[in-house]
C-alpha atoms as a PDB file:
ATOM      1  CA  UNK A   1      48.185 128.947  87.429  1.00  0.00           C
ATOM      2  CA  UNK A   2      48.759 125.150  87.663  1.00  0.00           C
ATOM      3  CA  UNK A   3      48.350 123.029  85.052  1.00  0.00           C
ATOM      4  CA  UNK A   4      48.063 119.219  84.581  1.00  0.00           C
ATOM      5  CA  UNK A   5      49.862 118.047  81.145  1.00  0.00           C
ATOM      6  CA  UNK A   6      50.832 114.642  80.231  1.00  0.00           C
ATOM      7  CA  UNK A   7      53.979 113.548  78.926  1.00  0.00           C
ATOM      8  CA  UNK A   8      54.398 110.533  76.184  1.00  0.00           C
ATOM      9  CA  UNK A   9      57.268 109.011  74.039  1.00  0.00           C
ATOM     10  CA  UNK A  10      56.627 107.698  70.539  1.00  0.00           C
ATOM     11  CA  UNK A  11      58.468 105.052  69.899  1.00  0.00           C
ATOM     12  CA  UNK A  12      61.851 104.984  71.367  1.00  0.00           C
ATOM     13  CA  UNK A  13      63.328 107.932  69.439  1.00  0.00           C
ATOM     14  CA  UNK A  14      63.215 109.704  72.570  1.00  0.00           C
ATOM     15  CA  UNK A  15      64.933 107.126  75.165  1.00  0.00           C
ATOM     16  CA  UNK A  16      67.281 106.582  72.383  1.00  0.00           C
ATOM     17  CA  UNK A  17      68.173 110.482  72.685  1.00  0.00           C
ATOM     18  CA  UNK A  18      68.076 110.595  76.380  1.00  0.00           C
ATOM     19  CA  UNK A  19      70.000 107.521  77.367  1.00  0.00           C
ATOM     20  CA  UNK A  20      73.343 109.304  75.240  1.00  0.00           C
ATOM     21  CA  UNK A  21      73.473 112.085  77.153  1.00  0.00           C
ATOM     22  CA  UNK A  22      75.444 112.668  80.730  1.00  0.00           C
ATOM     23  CA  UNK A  23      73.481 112.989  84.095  1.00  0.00           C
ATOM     24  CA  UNK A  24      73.807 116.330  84.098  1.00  0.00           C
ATOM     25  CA  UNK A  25      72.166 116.738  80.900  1.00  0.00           C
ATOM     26  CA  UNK A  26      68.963 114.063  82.010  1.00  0.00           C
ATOM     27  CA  UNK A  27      68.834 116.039  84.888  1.00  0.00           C
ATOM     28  CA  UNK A  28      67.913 119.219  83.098  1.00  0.00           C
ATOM     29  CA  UNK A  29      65.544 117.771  80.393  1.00  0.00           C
ATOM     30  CA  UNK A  30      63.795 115.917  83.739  1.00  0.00           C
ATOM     31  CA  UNK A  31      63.822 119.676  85.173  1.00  0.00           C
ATOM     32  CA  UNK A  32      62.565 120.910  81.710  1.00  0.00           C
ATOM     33  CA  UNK A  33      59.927 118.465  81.248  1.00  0.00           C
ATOM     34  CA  UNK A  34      58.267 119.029  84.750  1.00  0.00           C
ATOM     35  CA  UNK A  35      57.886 122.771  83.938  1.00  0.00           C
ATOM     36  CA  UNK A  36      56.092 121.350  80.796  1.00  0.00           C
ATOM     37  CA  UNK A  37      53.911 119.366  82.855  1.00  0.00           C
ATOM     38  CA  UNK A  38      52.965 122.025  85.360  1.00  0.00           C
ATOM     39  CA  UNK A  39      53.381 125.806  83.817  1.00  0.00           C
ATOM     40  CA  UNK A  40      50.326 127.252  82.132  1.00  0.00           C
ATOM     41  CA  UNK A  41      52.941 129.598  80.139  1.00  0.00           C
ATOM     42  CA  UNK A  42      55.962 127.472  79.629  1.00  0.00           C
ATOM     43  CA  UNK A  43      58.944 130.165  78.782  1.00  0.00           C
ATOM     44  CA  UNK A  44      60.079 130.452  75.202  1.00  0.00           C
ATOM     45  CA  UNK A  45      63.691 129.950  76.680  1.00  0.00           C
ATOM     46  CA  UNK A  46      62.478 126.154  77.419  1.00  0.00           C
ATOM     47  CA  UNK A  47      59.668 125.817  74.511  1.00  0.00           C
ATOM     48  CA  UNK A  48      59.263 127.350  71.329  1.00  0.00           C
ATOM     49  CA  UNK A  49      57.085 126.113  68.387  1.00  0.00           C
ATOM     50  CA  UNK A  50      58.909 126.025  65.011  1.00  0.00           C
ATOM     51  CA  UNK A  51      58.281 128.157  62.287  1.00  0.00           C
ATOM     52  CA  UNK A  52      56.709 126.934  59.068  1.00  0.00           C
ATOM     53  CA  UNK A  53      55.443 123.637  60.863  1.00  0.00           C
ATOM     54  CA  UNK A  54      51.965 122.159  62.041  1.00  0.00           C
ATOM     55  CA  UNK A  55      51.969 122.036  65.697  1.00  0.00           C
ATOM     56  CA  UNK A  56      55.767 121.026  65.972  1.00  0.00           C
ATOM     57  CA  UNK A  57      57.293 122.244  68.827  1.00  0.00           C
ATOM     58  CA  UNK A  58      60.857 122.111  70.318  1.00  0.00           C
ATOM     59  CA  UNK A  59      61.699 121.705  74.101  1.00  0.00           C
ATOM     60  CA  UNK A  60      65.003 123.796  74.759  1.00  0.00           C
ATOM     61  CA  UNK A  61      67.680 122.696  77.018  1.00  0.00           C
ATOM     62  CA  UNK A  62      70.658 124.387  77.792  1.00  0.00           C
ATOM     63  CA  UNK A  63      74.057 122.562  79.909  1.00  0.00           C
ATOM     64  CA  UNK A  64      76.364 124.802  80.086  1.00  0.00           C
ATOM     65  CA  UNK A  65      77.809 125.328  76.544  1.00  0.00           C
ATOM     66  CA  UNK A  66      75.505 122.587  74.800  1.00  0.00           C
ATOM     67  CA  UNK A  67      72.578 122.748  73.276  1.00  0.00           C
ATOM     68  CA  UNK A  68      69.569 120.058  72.757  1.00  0.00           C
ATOM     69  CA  UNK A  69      66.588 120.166  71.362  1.00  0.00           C
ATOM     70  CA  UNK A  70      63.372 117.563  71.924  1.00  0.00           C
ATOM     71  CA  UNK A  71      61.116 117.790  68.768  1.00  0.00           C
ATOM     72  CA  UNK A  72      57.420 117.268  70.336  1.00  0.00           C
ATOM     73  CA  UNK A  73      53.660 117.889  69.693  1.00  0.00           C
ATOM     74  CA  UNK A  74      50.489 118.296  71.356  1.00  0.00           C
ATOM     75  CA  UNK A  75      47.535 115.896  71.131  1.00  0.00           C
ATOM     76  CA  UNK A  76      44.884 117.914  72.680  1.00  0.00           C
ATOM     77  CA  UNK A  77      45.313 120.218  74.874  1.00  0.00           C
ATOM     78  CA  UNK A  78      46.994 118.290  78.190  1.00  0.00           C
ATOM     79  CA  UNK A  79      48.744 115.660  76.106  1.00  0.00           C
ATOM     80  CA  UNK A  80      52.566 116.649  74.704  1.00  0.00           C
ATOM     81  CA  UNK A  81      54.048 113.653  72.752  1.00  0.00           C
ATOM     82  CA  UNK A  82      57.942 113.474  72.748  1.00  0.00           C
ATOM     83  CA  UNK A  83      59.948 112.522  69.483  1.00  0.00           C
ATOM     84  CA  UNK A  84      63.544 112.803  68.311  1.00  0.00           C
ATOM     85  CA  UNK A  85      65.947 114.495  70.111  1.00  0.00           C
ATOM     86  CA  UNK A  86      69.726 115.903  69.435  1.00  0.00           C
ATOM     87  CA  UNK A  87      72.731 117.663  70.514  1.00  0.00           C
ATOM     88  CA  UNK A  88      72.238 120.843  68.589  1.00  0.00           C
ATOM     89  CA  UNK A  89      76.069 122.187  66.943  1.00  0.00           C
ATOM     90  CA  UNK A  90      74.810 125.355  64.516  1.00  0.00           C
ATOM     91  CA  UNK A  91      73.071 127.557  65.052  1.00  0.00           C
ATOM     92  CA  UNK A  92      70.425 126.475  62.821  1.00  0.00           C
ATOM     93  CA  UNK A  93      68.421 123.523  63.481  1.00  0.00           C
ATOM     94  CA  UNK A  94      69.055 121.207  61.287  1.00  0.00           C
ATOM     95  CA  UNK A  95      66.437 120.106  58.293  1.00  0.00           C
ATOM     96  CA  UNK A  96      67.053 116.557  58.362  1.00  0.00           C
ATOM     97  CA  UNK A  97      66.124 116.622  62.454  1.00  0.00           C
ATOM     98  CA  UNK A  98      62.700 118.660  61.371  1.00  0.00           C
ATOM     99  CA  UNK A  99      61.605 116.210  58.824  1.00  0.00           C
ATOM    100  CA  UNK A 100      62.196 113.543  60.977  1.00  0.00           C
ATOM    101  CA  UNK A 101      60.084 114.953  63.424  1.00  0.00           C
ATOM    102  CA  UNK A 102      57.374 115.885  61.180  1.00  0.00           C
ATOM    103  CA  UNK A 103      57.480 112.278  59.416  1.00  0.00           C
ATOM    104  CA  UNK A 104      57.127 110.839  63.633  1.00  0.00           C
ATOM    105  CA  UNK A 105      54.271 113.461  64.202  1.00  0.00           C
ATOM    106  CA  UNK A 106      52.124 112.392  61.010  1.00  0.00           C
ATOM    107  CA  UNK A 107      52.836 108.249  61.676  1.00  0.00           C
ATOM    108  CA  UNK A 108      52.229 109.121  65.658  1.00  0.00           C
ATOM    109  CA  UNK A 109      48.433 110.419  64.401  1.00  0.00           C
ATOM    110  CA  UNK A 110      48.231 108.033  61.737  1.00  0.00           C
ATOM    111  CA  UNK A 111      48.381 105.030  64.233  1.00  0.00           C
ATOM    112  CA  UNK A 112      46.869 106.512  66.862  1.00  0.00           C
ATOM    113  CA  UNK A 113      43.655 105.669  66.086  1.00  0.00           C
ATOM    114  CA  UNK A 114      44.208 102.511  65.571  1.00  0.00           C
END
């Protein structure tokens, strides 16, 4: 089933993020971020939400040995907001990239309403 989800940046952590990496690399988050947009049941390869958070959710892209990961949220049920982004190099994600996202997610909500 088709599905109709919006896409938004906060800020400009996310064009900050995106405007570092190689063609190649835009091409596949653009690729990424259109599934997001139109999948009902986005694949845990390309979305997963993170443990021990409140809605937080990372976007998954792969290019070819390199990892990156898109910190985002919903806000309802069509609307995903983007924040930070990074080159992931462990296999863990790093804390400091989580809190960030969580401190984006809580001022995103926080302003929103205003």
């Amino acid at each position: 089933m088709k599905v109709d989800r919006q896409i938004i940046f906060y800020k400009n952590h996310f064009w900050d993020f995106y405007s570092s990496v190689i063609d190649k690399t835009k091409d596949k988050i653009d690729f990424v971020l259109s599934l997001i947009k139109t999948v009902e049941k986005i694949p845990l390869k390309f979305f997963k939400h993170i443990e021990d958070t409140d809605g937080l959710y990372e976007i998954r892209v792969e290019v070819g040995s390199n990892i990156y990961r898109i910190f985002c949220c919903f806000d309802q049920s069509n609307l995903v907001v983007l924040f930070n982004g990074f080159h992931k190099k462990s296999q863990k994600t790093p804390r400091q990239e989580i809190a960030l996202a969580e401190k984006l997610k809580k001022e995103y909500f926080e302003t929103k309403g205003k």
